[in-house]
N, C-alpha and C. Protein backbone atom coordinates (compact mmCIF):
# COMPACT_ATOMS: atom_id res chain seq x y z
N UNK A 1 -92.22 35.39 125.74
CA UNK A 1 -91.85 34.01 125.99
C UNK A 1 -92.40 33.52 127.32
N UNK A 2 -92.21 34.64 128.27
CA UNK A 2 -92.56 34.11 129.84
C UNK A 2 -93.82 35.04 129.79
N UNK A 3 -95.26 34.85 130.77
CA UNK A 3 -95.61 35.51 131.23
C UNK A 3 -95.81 36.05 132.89
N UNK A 4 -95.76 37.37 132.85
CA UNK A 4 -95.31 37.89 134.51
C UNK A 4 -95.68 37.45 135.54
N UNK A 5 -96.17 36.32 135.90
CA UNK A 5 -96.60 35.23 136.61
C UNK A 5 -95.72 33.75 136.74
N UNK A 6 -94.81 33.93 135.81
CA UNK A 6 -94.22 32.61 135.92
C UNK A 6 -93.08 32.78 136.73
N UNK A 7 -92.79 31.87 137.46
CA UNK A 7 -91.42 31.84 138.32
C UNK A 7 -90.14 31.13 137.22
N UNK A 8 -89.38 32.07 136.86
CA UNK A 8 -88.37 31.45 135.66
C UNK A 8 -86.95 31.41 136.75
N UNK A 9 -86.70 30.08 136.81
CA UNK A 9 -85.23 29.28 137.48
C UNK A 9 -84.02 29.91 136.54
N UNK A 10 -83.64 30.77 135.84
CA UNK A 10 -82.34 30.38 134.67
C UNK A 10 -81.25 29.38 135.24
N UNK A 11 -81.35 28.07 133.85
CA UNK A 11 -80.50 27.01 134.11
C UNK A 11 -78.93 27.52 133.50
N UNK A 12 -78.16 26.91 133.85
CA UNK A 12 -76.97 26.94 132.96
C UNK A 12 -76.74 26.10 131.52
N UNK A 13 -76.57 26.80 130.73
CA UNK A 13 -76.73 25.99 129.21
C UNK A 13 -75.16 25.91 128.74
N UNK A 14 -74.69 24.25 128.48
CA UNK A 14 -73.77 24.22 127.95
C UNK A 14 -73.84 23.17 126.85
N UNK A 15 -73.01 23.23 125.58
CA UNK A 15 -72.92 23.18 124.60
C UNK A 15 -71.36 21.98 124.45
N UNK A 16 -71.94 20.78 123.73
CA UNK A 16 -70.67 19.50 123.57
C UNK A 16 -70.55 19.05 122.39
N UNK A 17 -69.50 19.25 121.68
CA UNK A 17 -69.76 18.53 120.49
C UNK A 17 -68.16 18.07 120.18
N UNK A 18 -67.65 17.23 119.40
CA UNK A 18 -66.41 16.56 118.87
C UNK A 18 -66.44 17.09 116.77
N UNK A 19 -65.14 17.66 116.59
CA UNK A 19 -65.39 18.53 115.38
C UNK A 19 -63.63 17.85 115.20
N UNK A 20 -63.80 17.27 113.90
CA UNK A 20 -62.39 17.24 113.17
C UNK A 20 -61.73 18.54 112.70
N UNK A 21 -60.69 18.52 111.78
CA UNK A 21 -60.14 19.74 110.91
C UNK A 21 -61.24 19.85 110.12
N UNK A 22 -61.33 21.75 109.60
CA UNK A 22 -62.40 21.67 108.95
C UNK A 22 -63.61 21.84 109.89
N UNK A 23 -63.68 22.00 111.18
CA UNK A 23 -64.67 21.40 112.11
C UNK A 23 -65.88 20.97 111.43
N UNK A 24 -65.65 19.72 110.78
CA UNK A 24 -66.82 18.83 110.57
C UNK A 24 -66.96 17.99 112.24
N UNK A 25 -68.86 17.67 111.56
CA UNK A 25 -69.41 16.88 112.62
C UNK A 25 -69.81 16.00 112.53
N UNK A 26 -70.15 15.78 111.26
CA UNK A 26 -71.07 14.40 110.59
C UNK A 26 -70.98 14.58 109.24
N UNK A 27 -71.93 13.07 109.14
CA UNK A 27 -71.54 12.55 107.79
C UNK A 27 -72.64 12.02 107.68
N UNK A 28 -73.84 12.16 106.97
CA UNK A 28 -75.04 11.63 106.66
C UNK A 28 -75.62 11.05 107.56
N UNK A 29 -75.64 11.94 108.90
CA UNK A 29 -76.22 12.24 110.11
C UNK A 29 -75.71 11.02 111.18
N UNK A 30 -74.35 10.69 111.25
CA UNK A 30 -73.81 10.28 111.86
C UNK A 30 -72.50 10.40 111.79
N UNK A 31 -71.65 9.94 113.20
CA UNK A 31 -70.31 10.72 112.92
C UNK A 31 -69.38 9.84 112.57
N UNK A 32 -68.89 10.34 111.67
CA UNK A 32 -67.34 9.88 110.59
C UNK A 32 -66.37 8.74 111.53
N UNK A 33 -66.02 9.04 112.96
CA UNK A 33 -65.21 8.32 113.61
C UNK A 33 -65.48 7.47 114.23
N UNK A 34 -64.90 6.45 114.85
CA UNK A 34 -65.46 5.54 115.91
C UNK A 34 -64.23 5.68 117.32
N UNK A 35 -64.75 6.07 117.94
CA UNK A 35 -63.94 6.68 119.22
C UNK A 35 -64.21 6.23 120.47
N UNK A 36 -64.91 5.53 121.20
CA UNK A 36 -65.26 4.61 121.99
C UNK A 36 -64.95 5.45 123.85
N UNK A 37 -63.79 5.71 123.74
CA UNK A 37 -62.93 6.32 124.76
C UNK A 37 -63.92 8.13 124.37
N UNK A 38 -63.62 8.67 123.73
CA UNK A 38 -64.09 10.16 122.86
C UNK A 38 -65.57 10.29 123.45
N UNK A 39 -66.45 9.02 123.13
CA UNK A 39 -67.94 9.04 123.10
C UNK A 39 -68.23 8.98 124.93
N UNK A 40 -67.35 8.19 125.12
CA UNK A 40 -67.30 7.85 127.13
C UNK A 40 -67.19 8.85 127.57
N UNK A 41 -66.59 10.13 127.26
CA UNK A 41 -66.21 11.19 127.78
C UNK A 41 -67.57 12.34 127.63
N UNK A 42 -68.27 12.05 126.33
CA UNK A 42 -69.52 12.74 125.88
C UNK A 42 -70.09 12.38 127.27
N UNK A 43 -70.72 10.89 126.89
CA UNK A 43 -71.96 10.48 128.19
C UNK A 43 -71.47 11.27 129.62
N UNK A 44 -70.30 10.64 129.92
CA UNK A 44 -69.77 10.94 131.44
C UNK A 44 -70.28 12.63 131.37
N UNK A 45 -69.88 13.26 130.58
CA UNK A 45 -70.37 15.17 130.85
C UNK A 45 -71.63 15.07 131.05
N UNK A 46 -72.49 14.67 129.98
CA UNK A 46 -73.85 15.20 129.69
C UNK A 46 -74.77 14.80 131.00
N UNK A 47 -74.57 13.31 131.66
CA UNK A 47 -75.10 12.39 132.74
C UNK A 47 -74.41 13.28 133.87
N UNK A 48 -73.69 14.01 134.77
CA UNK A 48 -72.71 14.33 135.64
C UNK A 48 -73.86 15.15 136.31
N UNK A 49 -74.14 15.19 137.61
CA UNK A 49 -74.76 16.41 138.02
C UNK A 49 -73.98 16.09 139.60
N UNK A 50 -74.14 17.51 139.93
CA UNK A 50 -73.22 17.74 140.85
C UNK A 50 -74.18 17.59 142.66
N UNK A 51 -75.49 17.56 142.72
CA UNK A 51 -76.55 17.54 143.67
C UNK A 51 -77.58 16.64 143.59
N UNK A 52 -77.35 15.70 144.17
CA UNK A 52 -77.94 14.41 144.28
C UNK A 52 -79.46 14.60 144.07
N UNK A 53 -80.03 13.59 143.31
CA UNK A 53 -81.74 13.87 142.89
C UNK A 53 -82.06 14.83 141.61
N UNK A 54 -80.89 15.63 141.40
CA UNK A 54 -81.03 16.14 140.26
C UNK A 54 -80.86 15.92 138.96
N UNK A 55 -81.30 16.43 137.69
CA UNK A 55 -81.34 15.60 136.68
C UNK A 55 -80.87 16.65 135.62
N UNK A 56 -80.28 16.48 134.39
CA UNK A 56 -79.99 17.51 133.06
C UNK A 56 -81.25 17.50 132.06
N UNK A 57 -81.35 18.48 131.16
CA UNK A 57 -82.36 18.47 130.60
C UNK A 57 -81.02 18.03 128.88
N UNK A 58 -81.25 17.32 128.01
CA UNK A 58 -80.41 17.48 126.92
C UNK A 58 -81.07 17.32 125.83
N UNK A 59 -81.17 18.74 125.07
CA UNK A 59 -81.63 19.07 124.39
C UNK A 59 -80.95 18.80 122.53
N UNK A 60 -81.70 18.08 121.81
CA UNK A 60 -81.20 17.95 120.49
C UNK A 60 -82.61 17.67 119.32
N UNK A 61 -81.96 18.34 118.40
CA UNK A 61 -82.65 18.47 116.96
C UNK A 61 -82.74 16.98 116.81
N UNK A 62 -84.00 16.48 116.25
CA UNK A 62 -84.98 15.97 115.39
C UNK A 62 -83.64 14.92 114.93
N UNK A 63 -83.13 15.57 113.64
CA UNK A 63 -82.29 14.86 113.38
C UNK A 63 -80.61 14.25 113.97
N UNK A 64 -80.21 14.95 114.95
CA UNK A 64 -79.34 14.56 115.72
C UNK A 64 -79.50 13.50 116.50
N UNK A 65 -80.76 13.43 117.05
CA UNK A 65 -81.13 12.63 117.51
C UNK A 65 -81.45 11.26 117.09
N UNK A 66 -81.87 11.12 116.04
CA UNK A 66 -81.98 9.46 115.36
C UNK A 66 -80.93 8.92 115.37
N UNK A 67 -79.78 8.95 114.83
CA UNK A 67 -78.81 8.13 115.24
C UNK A 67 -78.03 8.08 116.53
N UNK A 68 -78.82 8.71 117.25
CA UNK A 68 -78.11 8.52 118.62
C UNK A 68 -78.02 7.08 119.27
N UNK A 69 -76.83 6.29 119.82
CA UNK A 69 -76.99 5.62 120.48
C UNK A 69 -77.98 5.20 121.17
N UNK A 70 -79.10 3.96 120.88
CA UNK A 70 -80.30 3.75 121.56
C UNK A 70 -79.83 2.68 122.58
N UNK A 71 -78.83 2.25 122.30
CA UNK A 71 -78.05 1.18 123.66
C UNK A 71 -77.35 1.18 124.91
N UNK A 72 -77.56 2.77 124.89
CA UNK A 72 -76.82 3.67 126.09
C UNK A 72 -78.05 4.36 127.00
N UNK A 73 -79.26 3.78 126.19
CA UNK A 73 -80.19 4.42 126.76
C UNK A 73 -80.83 3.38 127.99
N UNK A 74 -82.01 4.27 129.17
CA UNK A 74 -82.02 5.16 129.29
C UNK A 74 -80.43 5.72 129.70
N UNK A 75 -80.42 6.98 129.80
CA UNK A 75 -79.13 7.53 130.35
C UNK A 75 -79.55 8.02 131.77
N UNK A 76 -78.63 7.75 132.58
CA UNK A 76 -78.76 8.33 134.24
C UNK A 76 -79.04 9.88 133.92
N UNK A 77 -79.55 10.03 135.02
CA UNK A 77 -79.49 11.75 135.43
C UNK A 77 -79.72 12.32 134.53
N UNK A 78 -80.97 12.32 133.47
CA UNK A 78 -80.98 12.57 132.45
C UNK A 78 -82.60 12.55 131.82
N UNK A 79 -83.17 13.79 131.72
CA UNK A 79 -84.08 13.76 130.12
C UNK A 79 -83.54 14.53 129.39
N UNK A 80 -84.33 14.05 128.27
CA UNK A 80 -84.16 14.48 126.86
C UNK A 80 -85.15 15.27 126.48
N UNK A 81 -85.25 16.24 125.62
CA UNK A 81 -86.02 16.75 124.79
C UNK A 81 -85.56 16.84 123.40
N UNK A 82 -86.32 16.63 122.51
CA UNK A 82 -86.58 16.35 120.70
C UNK A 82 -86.83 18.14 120.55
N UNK A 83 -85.85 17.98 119.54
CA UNK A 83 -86.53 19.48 118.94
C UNK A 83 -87.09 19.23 117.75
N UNK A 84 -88.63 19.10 117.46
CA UNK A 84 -89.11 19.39 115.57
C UNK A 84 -90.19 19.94 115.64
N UNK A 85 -90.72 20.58 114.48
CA UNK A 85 -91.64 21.13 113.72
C UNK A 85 -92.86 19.94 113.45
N UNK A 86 -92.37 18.91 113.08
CA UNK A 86 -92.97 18.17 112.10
C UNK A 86 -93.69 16.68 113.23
N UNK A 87 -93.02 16.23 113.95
CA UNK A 87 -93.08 14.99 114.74
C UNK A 87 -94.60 15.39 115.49
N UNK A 88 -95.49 14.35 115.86
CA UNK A 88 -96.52 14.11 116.74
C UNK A 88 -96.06 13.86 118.15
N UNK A 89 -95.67 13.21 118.27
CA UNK A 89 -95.33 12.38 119.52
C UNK A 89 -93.52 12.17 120.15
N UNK A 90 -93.72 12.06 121.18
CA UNK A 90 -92.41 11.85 121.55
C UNK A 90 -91.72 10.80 121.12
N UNK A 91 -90.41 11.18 120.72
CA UNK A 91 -89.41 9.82 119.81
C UNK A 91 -89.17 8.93 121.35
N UNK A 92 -88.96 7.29 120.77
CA UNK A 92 -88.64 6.63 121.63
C UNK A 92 -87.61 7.07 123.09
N UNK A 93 -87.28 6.72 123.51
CA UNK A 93 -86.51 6.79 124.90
C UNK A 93 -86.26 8.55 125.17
N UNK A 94 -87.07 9.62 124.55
CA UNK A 94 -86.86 10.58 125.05
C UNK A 94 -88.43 11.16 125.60
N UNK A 95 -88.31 12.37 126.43
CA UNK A 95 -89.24 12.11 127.28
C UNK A 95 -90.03 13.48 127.03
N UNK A 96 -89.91 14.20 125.66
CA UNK A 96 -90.44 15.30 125.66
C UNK A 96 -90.07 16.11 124.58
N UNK A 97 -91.36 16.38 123.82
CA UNK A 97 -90.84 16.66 122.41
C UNK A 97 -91.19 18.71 122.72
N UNK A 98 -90.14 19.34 122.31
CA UNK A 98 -90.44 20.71 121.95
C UNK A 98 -90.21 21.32 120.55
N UNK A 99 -90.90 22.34 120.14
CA UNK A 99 -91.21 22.90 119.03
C UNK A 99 -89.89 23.58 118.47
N UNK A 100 -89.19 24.33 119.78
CA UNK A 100 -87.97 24.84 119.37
C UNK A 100 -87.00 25.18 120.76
N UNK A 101 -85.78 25.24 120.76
CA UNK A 101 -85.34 26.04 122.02
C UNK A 101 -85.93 26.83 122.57
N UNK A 102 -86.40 27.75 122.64
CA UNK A 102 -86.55 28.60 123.56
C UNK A 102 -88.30 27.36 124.36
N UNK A 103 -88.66 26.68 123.53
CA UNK A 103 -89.38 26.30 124.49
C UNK A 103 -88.85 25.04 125.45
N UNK A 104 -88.00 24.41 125.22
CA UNK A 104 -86.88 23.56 125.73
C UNK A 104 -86.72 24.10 127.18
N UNK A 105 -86.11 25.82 126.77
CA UNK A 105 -85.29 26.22 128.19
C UNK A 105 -86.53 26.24 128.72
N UNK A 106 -87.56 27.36 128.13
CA UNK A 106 -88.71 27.47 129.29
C UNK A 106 -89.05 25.74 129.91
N UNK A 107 -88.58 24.97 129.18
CA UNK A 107 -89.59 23.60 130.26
C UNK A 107 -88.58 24.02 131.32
N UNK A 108 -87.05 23.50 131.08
CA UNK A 108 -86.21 23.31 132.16
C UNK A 108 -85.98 24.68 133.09
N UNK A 109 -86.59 25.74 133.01
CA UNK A 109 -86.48 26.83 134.09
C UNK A 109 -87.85 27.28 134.26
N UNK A 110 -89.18 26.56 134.39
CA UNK A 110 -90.42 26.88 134.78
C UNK A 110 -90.74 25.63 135.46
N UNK A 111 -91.37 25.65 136.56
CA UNK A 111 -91.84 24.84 137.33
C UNK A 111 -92.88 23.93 136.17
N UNK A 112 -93.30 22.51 136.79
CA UNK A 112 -92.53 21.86 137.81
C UNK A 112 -91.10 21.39 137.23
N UNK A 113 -90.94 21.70 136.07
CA UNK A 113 -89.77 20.86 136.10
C UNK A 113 -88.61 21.61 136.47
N UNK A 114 -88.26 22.98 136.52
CA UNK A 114 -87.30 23.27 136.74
C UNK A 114 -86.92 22.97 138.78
N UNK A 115 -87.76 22.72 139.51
CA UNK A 115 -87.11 21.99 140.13
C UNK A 115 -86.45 20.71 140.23
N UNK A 116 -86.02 20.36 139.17
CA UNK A 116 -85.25 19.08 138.85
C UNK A 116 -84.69 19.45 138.49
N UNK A 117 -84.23 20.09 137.14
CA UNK A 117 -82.87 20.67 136.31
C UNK A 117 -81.77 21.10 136.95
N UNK A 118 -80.64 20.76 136.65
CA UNK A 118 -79.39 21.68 137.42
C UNK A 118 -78.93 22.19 135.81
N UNK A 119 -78.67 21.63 134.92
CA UNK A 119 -78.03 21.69 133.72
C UNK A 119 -78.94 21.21 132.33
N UNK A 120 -78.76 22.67 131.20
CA UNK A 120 -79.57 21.99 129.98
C UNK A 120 -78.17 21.62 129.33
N UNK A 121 -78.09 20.74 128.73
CA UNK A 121 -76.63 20.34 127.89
C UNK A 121 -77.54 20.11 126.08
N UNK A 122 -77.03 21.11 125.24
CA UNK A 122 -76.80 21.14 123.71
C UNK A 122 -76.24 19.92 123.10
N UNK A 123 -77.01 19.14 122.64
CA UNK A 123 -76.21 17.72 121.91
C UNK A 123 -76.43 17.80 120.44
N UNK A 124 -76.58 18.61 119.90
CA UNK A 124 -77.08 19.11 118.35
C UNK A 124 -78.51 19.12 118.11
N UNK A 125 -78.37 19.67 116.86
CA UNK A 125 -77.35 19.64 115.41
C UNK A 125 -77.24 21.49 115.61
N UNK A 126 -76.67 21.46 113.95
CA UNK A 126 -76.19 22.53 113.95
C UNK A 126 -76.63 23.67 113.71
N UNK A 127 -77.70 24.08 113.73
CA UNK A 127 -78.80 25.39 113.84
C UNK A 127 -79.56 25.31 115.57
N UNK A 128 -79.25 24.20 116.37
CA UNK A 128 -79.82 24.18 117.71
C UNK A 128 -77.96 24.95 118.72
N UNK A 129 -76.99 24.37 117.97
CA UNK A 129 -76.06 25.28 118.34
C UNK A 129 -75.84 26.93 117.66
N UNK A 130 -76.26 26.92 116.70
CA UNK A 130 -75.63 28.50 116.59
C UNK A 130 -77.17 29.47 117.82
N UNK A 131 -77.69 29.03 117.71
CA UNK A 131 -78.81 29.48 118.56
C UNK A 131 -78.71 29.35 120.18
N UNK A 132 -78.07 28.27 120.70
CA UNK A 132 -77.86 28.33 122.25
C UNK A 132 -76.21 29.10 122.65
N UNK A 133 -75.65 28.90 121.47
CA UNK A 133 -74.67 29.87 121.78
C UNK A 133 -74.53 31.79 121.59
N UNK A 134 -76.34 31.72 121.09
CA UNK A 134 -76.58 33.02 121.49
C UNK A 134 -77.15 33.49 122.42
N UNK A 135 -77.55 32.34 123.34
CA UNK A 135 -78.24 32.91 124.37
C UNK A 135 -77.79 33.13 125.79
N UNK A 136 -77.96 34.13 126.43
CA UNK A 136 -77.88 34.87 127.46
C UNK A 136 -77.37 33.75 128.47
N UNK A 137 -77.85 32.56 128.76
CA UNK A 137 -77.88 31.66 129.58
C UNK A 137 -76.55 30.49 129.46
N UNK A 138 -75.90 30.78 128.07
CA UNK A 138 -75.24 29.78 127.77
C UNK A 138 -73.71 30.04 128.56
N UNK A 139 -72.95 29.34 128.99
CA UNK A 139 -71.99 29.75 129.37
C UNK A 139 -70.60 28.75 129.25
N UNK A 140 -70.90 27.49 128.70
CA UNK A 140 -69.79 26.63 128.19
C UNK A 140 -69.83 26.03 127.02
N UNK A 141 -68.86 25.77 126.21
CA UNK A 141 -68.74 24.76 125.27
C UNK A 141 -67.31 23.49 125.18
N UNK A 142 -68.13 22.51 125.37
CA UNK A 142 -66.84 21.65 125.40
C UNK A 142 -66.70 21.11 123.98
N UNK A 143 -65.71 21.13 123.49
CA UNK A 143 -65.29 20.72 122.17
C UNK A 143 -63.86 19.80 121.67
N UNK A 144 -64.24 18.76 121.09
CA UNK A 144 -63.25 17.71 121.17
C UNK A 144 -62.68 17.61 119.89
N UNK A 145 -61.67 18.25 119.73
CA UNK A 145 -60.74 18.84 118.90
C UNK A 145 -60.41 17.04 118.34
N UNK A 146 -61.05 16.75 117.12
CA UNK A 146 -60.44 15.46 116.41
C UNK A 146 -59.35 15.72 115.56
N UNK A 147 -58.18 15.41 115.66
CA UNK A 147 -57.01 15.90 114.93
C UNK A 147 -56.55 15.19 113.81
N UNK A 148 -57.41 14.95 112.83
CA UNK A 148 -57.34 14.21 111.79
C UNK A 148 -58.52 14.92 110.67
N UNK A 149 -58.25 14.64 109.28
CA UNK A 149 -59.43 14.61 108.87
C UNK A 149 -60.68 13.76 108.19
N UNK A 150 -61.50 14.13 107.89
CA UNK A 150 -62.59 12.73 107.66
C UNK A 150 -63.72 13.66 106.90
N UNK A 151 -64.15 12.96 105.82
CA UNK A 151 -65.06 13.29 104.81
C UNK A 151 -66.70 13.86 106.26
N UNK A 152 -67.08 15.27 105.92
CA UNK A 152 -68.30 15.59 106.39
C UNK A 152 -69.19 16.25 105.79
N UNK A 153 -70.43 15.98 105.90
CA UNK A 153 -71.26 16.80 105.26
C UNK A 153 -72.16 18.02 106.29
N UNK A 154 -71.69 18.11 107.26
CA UNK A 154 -71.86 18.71 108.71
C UNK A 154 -70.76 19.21 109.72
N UNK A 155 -71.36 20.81 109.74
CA UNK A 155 -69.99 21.10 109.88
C UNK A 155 -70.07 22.21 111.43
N UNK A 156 -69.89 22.20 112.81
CA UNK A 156 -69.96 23.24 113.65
C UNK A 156 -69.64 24.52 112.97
N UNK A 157 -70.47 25.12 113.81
CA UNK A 157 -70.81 26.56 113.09
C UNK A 157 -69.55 27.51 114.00
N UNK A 158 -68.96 28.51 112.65
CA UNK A 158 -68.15 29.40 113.38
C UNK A 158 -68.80 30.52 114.70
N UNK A 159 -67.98 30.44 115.81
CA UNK A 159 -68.02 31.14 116.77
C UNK A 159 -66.87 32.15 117.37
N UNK A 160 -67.57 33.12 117.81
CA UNK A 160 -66.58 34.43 118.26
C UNK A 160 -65.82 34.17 119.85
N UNK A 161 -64.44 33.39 119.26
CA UNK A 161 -63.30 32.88 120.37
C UNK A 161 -63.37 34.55 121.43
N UNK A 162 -63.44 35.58 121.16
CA UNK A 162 -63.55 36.56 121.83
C UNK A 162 -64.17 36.62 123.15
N UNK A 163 -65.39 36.28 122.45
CA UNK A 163 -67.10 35.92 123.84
C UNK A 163 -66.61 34.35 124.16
N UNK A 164 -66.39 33.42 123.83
CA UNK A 164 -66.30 32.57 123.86
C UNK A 164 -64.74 31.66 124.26
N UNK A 165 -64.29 31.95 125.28
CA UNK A 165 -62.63 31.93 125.74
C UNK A 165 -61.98 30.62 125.64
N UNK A 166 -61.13 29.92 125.35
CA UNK A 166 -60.47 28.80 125.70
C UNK A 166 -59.99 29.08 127.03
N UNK A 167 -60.01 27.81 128.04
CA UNK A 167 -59.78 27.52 129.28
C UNK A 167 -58.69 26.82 128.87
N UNK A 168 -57.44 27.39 129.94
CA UNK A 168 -56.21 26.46 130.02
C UNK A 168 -56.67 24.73 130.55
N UNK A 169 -56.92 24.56 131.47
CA UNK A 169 -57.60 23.74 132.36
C UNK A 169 -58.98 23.77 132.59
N UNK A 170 -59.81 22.67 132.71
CA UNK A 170 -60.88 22.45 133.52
C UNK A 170 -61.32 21.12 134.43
N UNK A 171 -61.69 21.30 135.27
CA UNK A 171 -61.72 20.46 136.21
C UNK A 171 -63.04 19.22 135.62
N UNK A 172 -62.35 18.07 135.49
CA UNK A 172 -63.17 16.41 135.35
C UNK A 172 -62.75 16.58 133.88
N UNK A 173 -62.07 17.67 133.18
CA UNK A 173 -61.57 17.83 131.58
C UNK A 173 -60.10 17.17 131.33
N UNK A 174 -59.84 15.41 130.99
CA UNK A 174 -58.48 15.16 130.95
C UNK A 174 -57.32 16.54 129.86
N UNK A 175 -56.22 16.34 130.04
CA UNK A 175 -55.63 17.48 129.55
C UNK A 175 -54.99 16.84 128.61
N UNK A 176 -53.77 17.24 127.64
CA UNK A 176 -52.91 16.63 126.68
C UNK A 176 -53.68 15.94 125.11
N UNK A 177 -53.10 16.02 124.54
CA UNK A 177 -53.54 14.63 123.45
C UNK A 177 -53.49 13.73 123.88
N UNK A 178 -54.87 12.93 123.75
CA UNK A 178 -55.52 11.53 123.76
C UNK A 178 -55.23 11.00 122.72
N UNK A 179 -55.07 9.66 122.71
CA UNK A 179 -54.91 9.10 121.13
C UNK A 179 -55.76 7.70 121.23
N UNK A 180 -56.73 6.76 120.27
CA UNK A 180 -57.31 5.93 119.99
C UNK A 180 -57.64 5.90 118.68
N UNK A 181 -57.95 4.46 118.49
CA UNK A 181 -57.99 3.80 117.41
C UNK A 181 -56.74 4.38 116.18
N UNK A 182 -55.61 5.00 116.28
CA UNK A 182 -54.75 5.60 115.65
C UNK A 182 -54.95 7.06 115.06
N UNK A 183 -55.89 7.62 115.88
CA UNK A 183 -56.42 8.83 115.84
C UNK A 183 -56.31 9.78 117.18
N UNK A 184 -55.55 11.28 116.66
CA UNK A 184 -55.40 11.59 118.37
C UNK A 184 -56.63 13.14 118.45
N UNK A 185 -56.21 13.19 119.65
CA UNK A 185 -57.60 14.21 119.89
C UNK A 185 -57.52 14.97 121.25
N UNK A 186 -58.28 15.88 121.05
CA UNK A 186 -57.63 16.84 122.38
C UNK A 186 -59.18 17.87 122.88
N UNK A 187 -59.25 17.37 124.56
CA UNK A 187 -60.38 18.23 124.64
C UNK A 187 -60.27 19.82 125.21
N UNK A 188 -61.41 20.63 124.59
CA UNK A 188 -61.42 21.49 125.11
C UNK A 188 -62.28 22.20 125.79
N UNK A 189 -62.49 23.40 126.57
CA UNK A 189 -63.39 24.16 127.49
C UNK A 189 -63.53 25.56 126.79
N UNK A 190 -64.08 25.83 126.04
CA UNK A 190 -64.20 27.23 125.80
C UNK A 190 -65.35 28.07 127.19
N UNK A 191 -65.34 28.97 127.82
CA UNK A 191 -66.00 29.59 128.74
C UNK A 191 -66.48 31.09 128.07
N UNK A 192 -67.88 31.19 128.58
CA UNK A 192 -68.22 32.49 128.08
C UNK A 192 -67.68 33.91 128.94
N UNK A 193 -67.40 34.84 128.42
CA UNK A 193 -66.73 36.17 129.34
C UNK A 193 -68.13 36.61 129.56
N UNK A 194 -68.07 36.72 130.39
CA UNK A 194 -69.55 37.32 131.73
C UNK A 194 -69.75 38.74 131.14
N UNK A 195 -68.83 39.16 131.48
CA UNK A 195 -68.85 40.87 130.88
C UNK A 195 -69.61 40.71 129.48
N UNK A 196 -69.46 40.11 128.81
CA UNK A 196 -70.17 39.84 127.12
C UNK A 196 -70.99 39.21 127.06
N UNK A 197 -72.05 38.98 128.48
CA UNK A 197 -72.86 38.58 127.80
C UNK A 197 -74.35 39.78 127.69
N UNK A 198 -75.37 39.41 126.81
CA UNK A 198 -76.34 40.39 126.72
C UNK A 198 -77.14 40.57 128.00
């Protein structure tokens, strides 16, 4: 992947997604709910960097990406990378198309760009998550427990709560059930155990 010449930064890779009962995610590549407050809480993570001048790399599949909010764009503190096989060119308002993860991370931890990166953040779909939650580098998942259910054809992929811990607390993470639009919801921090990772 690297060759012995390259200076490799490892970024921190974390992983966000909102999953009803059932942990569905979508519904004919967009999501089932309208949550307004839920989605504010997405941007605010993914945009957040903690060292001024620095920027996230947020990485999502081909198709996750088309229905993304194009009215929120650009987003602060923030590129994007496209993950496909198939695409020529970079999709509108994102700034860099890769073939697959692992070439994603290499942009954001090989010069020049990894002097910009503080954080790659996982925004889907669901074969770009079962894959960053295998990697060595990954170390959070925030997940927004929708406590209702809703027709999906997309569904987060099961993960080993073992390697993968629930956090009582996390800090900028409101706590309790949230409730909107007559729907309540509850976020969470799963953290990776250090000891487990490869």
């Amino acid at each position: 992947m690297w060759t012995a010449t390259e200076t490799v930064d490892p970024k921190p890779i974390c992983l966000i997604v909102a999953a009803c009962k059932h942990m569905g995610i979508g519904k004919g590549g967009d999501l089932p709910w309208h949550l307004p407050n839920e989605f504010n809480y997405f941007i605010d993570k993914i945009t957040s960097i903690t060292t001024a001048g620095k920027k996230n790399l947020l990485v999502s599949g081909r198709k996750s990406y088309e229905p993304f909010p194009k009215s929120c764009m650009p987003l602060p503190n923030c590129y994007i990378a496209v993950l496909s096989r198939t695409l020529n060119s970079v999709p509108k308002h994102a700034h860099y198309l890769c073939r697959d993860l692992p070439s994603a991370i290499k942009l954001a931890s090989t010069p020049p760009l990894s002097k910009e990166i503080e954080t790659i953040w996982i925004i889907g779909g669901v074969e770009t998550y079962i894959e960053a939650m295998k990697h060595p580098w990954c170390e959070l998942l925030y997940l927004t427990e929708i406590m209702a259910e809703f027709d999906c054809d997309t569904f987060f992929p099961e993960f080993d709560r073992k390697v993968y811990k629930l956090v009582d607390e996390f800090p900028g993470v409101p706590t309790g059930i949230q409730e909107e639009e007559g729907i309540k919801y509850k976020f969470h921090v799963f953290k990776r155990d250090a000891t487990l990772k490869n």
